[in-house]
PDB file of N, CA and C in Angstrom:
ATOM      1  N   UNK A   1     -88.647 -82.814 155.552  1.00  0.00           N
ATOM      2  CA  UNK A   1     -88.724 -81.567 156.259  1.00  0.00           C
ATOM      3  C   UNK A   1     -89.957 -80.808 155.783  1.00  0.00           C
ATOM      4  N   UNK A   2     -90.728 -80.243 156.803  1.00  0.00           N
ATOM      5  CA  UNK A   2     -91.838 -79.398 156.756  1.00  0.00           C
ATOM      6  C   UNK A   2     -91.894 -78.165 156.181  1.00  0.00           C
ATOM      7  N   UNK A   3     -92.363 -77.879 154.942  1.00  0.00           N
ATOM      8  CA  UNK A   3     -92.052 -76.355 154.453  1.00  0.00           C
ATOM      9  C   UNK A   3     -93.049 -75.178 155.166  1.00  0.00           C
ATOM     10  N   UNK A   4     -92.941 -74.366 155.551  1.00  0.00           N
ATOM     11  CA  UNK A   4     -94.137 -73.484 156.092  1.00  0.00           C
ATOM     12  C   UNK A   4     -94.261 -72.133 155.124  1.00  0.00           C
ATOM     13  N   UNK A   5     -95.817 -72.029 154.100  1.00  0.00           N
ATOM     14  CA  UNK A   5     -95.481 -70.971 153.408  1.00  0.00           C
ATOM     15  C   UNK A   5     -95.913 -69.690 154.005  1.00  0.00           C
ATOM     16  N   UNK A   6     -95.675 -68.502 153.870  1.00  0.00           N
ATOM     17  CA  UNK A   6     -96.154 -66.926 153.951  1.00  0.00           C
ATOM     18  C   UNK A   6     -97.976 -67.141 153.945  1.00  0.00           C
ATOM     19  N   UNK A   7     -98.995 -67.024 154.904  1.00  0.00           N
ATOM     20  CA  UNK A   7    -100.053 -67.086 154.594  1.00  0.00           C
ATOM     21  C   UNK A   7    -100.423 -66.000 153.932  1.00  0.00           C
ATOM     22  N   UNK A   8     -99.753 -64.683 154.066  1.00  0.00           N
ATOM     23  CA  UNK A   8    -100.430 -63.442 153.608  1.00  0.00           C
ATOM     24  C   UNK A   8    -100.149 -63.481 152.075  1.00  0.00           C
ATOM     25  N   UNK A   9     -98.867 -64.333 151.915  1.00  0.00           N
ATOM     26  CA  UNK A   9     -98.502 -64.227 150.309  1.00  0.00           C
ATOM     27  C   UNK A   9    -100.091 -65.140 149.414  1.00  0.00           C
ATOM     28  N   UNK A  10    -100.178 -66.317 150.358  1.00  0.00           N
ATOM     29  CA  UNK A  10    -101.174 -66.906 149.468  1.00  0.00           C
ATOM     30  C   UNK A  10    -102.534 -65.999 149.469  1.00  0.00           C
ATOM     31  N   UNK A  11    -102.602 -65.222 150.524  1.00  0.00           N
ATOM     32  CA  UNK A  11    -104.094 -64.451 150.622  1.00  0.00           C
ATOM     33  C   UNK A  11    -103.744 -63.714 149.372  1.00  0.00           C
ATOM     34  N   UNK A  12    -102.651 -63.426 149.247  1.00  0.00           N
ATOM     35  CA  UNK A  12    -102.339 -62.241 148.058  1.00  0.00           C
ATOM     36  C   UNK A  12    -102.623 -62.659 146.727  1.00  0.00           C
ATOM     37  N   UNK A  13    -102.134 -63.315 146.436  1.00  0.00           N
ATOM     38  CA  UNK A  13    -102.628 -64.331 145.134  1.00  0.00           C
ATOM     39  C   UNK A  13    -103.517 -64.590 144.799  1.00  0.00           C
ATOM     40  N   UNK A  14    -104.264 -65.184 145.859  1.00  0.00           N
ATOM     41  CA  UNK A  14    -105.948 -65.142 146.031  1.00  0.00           C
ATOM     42  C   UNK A  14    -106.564 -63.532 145.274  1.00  0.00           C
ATOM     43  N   UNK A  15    -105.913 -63.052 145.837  1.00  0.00           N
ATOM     44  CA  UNK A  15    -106.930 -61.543 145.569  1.00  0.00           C
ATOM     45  C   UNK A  15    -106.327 -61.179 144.540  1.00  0.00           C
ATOM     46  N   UNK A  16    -105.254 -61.536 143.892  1.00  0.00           N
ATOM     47  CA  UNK A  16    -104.876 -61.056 142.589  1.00  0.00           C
ATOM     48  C   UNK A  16    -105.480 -62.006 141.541  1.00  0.00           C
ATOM     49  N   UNK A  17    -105.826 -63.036 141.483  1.00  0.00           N
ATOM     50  CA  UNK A  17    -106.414 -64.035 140.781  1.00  0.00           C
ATOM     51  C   UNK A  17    -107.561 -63.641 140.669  1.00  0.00           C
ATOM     52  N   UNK A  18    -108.480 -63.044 141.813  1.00  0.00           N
ATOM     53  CA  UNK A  18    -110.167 -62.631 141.834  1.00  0.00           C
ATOM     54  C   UNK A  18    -110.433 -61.810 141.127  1.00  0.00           C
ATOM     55  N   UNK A  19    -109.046 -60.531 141.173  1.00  0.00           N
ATOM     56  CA  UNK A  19    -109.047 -59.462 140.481  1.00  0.00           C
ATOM     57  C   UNK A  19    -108.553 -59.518 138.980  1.00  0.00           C
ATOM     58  N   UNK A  20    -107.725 -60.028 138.733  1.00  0.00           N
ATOM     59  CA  UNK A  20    -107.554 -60.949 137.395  1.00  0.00           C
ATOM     60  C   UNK A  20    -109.162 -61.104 136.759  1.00  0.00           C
ATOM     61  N   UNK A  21    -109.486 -62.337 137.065  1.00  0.00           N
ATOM     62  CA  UNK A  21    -110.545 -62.879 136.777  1.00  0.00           C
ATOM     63  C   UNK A  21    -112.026 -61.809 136.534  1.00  0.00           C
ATOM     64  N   UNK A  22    -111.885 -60.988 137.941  1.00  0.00           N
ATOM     65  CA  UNK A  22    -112.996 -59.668 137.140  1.00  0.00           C
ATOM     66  C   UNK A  22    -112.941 -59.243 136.213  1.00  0.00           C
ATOM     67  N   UNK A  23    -111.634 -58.862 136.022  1.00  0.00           N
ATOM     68  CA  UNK A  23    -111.388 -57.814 135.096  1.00  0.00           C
ATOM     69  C   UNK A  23    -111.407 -58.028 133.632  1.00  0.00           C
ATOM     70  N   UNK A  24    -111.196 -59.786 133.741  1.00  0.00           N
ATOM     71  CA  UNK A  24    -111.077 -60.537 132.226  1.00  0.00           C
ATOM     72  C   UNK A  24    -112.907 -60.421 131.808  1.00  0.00           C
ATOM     73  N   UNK A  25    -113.415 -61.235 132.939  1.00  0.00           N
ATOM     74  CA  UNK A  25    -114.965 -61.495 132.492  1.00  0.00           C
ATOM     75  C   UNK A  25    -115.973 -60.662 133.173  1.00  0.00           C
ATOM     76  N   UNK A  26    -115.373 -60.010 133.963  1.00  0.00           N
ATOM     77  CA  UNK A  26    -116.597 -58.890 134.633  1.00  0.00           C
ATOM     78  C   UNK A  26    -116.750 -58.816 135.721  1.00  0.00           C
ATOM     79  N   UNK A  27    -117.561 -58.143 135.924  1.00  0.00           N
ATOM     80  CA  UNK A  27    -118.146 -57.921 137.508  1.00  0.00           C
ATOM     81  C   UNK A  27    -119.389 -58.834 138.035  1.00  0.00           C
ATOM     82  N   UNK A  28    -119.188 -59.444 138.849  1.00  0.00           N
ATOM     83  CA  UNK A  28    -120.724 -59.616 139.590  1.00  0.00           C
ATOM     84  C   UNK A  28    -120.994 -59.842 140.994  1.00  0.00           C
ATOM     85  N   UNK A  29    -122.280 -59.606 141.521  1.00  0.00           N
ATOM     86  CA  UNK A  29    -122.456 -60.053 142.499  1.00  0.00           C
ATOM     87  C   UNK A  29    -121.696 -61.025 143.471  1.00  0.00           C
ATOM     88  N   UNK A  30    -121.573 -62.126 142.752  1.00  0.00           N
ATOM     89  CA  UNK A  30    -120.872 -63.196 143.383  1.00  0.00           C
ATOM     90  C   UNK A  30    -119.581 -62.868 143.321  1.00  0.00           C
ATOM     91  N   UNK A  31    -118.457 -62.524 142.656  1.00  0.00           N
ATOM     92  CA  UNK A  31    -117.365 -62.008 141.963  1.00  0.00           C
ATOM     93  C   UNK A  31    -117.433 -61.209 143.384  1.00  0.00           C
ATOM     94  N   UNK A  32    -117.933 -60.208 143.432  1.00  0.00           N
ATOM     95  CA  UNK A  32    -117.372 -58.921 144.593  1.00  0.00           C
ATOM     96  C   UNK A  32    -117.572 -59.975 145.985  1.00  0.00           C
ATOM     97  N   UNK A  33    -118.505 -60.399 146.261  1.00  0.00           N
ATOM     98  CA  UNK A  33    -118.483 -61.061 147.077  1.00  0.00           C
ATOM     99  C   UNK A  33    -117.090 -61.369 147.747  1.00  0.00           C
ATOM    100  N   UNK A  34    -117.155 -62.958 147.015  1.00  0.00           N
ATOM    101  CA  UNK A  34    -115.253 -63.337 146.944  1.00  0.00           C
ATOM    102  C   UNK A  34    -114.238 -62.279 147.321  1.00  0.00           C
ATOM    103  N   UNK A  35    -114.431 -61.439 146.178  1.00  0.00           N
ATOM    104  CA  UNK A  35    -113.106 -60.635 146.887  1.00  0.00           C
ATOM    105  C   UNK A  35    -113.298 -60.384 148.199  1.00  0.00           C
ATOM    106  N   UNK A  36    -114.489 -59.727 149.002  1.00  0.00           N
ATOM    107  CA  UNK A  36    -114.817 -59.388 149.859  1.00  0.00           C
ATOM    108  C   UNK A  36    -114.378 -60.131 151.079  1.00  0.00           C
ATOM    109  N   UNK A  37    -114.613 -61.294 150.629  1.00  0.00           N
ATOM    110  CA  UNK A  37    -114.314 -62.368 151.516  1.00  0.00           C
ATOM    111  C   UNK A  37    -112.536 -62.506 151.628  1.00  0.00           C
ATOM    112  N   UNK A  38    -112.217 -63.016 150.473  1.00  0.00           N
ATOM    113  CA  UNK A  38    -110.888 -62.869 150.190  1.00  0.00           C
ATOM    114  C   UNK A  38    -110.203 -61.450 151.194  1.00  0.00           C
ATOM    115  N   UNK A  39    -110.341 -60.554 150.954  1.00  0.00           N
ATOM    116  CA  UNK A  39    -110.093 -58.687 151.648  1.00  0.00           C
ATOM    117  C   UNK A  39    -110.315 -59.840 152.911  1.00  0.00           C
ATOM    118  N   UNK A  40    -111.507 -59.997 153.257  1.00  0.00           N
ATOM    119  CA  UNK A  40    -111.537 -60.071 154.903  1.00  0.00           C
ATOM    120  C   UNK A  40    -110.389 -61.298 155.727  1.00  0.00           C
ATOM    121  N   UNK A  41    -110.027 -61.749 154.600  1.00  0.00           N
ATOM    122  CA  UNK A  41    -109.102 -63.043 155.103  1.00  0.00           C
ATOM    123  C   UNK A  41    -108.157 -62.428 155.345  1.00  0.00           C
ATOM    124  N   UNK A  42    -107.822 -61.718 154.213  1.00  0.00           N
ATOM    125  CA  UNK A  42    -106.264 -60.566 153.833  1.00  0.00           C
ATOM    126  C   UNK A  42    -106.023 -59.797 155.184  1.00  0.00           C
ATOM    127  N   UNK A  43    -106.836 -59.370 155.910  1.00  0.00           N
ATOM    128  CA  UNK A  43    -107.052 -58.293 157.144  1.00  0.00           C
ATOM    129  C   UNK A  43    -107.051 -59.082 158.430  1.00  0.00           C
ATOM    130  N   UNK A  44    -107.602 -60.205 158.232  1.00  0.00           N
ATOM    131  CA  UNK A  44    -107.318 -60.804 159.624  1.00  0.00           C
ATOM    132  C   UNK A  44    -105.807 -61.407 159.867  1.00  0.00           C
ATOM    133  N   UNK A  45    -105.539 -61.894 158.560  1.00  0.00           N
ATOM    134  CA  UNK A  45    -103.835 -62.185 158.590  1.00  0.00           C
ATOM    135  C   UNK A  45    -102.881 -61.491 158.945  1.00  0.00           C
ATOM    136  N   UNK A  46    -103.304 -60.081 158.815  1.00  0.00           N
ATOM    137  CA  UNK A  46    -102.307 -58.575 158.805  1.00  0.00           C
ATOM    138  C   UNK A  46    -102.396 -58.867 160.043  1.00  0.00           C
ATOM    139  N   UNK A  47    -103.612 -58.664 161.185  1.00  0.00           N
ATOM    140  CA  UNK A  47    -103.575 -58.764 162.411  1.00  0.00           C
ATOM    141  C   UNK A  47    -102.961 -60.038 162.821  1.00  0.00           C
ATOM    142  N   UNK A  48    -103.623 -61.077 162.883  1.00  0.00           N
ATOM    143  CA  UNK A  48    -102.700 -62.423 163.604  1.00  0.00           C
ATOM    144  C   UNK A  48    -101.196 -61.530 163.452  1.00  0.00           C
ATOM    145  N   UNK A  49    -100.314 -61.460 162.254  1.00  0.00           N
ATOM    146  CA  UNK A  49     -99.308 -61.024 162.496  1.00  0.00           C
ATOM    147  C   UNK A  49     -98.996 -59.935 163.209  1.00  0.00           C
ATOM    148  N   UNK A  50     -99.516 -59.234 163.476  1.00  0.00           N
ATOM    149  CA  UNK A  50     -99.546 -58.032 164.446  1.00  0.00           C
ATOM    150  C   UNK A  50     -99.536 -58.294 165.883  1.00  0.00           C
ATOM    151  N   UNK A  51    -100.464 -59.220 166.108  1.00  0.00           N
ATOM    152  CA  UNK A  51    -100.384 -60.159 167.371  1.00  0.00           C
ATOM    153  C   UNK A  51     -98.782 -60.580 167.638  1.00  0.00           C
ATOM    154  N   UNK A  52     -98.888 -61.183 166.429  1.00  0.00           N
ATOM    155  CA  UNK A  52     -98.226 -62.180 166.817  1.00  0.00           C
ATOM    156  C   UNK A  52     -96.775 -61.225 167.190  1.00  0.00           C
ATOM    157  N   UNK A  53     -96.141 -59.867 166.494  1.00  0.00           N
ATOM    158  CA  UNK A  53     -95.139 -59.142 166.650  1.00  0.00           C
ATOM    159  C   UNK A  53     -94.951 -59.068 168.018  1.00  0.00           C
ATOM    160  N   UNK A  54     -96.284 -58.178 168.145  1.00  0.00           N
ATOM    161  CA  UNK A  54     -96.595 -57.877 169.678  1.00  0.00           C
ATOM    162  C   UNK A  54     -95.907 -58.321 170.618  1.00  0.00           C
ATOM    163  N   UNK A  55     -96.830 -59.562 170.981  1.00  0.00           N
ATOM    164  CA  UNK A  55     -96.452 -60.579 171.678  1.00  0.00           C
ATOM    165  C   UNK A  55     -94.783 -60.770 172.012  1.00  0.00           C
ATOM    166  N   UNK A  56     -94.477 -61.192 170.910  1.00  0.00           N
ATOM    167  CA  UNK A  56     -92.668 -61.341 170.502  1.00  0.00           C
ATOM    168  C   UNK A  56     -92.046 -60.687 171.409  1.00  0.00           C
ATOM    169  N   UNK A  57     -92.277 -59.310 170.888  1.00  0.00           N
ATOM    170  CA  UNK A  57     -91.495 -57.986 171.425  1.00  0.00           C
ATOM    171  C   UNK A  57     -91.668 -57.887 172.788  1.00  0.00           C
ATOM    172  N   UNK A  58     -93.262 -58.359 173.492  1.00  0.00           N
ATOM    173  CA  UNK A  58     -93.222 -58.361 175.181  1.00  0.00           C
ATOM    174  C   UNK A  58     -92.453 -59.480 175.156  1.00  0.00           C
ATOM    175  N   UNK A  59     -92.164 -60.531 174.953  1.00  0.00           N
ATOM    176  CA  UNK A  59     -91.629 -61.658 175.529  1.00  0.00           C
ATOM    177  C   UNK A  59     -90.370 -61.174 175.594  1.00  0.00           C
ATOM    178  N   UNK A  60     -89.736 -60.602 174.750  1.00  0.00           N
ATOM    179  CA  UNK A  60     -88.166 -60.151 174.746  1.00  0.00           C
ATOM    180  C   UNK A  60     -88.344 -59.095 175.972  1.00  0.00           C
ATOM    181  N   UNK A  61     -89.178 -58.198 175.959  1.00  0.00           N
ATOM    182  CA  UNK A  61     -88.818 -56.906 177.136  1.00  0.00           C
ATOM    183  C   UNK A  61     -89.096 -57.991 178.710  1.00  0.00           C
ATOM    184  N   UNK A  62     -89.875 -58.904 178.673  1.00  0.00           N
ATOM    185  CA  UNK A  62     -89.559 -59.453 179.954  1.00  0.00           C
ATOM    186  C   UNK A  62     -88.625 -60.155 180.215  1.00  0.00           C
ATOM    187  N   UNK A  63     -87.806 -60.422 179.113  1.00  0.00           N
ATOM    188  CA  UNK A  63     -86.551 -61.293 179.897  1.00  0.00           C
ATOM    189  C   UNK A  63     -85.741 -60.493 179.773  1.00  0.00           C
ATOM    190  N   UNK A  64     -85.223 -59.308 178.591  1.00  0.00           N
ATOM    191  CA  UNK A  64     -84.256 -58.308 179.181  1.00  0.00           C
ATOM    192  C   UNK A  64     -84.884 -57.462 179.434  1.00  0.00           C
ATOM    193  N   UNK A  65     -85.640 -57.161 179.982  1.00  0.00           N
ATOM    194  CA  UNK A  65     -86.019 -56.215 180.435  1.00  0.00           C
ATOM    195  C   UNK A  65     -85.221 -54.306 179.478  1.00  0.00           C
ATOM    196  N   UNK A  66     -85.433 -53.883 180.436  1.00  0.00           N
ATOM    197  CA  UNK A  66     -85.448 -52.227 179.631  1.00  0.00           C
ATOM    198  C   UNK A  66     -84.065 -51.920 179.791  1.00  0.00           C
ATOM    199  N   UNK A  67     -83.322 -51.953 179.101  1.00  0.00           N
ATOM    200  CA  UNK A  67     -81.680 -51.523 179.591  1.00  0.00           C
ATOM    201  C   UNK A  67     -81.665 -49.983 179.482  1.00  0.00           C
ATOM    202  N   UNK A  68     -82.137 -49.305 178.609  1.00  0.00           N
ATOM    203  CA  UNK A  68     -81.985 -48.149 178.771  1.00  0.00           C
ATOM    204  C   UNK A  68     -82.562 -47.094 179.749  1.00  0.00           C
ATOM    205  N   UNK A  69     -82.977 -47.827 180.597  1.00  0.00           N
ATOM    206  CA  UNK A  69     -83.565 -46.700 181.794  1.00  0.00           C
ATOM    207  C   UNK A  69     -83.129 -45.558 182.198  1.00  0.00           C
ATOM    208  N   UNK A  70     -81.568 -46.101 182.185  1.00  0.00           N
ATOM    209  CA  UNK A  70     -80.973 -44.621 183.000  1.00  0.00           C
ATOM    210  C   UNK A  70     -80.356 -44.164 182.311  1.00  0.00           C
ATOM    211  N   UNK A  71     -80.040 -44.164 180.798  1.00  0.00           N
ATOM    212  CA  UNK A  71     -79.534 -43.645 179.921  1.00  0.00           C
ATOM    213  C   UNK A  71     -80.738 -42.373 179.496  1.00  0.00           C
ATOM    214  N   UNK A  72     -81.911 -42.964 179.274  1.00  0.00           N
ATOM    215  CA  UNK A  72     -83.508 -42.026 179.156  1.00  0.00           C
ATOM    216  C   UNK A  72     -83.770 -40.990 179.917  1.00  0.00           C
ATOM    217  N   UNK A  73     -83.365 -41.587 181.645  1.00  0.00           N
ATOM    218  CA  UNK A  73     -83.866 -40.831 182.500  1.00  0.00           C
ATOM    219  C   UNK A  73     -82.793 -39.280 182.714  1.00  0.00           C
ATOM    220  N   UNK A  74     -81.598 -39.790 182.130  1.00  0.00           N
ATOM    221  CA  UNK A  74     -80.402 -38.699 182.626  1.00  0.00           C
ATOM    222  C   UNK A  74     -80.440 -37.678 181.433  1.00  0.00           C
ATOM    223  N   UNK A  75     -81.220 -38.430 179.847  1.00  0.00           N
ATOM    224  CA  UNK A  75     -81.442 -37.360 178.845  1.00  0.00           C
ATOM    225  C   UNK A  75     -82.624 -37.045 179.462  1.00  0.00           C
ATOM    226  N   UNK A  76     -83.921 -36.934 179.939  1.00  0.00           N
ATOM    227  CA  UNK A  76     -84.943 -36.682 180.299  1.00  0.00           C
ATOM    228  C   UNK A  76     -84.637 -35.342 181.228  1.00  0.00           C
ATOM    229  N   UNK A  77     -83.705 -35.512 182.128  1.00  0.00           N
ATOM    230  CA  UNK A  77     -83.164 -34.674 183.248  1.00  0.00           C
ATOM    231  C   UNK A  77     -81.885 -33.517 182.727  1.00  0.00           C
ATOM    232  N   UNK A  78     -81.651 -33.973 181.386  1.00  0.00           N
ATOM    233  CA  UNK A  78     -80.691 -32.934 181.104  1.00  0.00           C
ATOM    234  C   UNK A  78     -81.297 -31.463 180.273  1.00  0.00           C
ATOM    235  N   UNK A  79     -82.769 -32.603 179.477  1.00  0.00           N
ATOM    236  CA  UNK A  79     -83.388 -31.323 178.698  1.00  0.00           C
ATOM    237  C   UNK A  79     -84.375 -30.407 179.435  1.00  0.00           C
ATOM    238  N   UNK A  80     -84.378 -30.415 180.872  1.00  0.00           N
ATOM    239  CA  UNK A  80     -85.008 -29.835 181.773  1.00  0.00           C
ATOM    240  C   UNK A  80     -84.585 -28.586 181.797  1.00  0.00           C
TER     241      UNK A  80
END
């Protein structure tokens, strides 16, 4: 059986290891870099998952659609 891990957990690690590692031997050029890179991986992952919620949540509203319509519309019409 196929295990599938958390990508954001490993981005995380990543950037705690970089930051680790600065902090033991220093700063440099190349060093910030990495993280930089690392950060930019970290941020595109946040999004894919964001997408990916998105997405989800329309797929569910098109097959049930909106049940609360007229429950909304009759509070909408009462606070008038």
């Amino acid at each position: 059986m196929a295990t599938f891990s958390n990508p954001k957990i490993e981005v995380d690690k990543k950037i705690q290891k970089i930051n680790e590692f600065m902090i033991t031997y220093g700063f440099t050029e190349e060093r910030n870099t990495q993280a930089d890179v690392i950060q930019k991986e970290w941020d595109d992952r946040c999004r894919q998952e964001e997408i990916f919620w998105r997405q989800k949540m329309r797929v569910q509203w098109i097959k049930e659609g909106e049940r609360n319509t007229k429950f909304f519309h009759k509070s909408t019409l009462s606070h008038r």
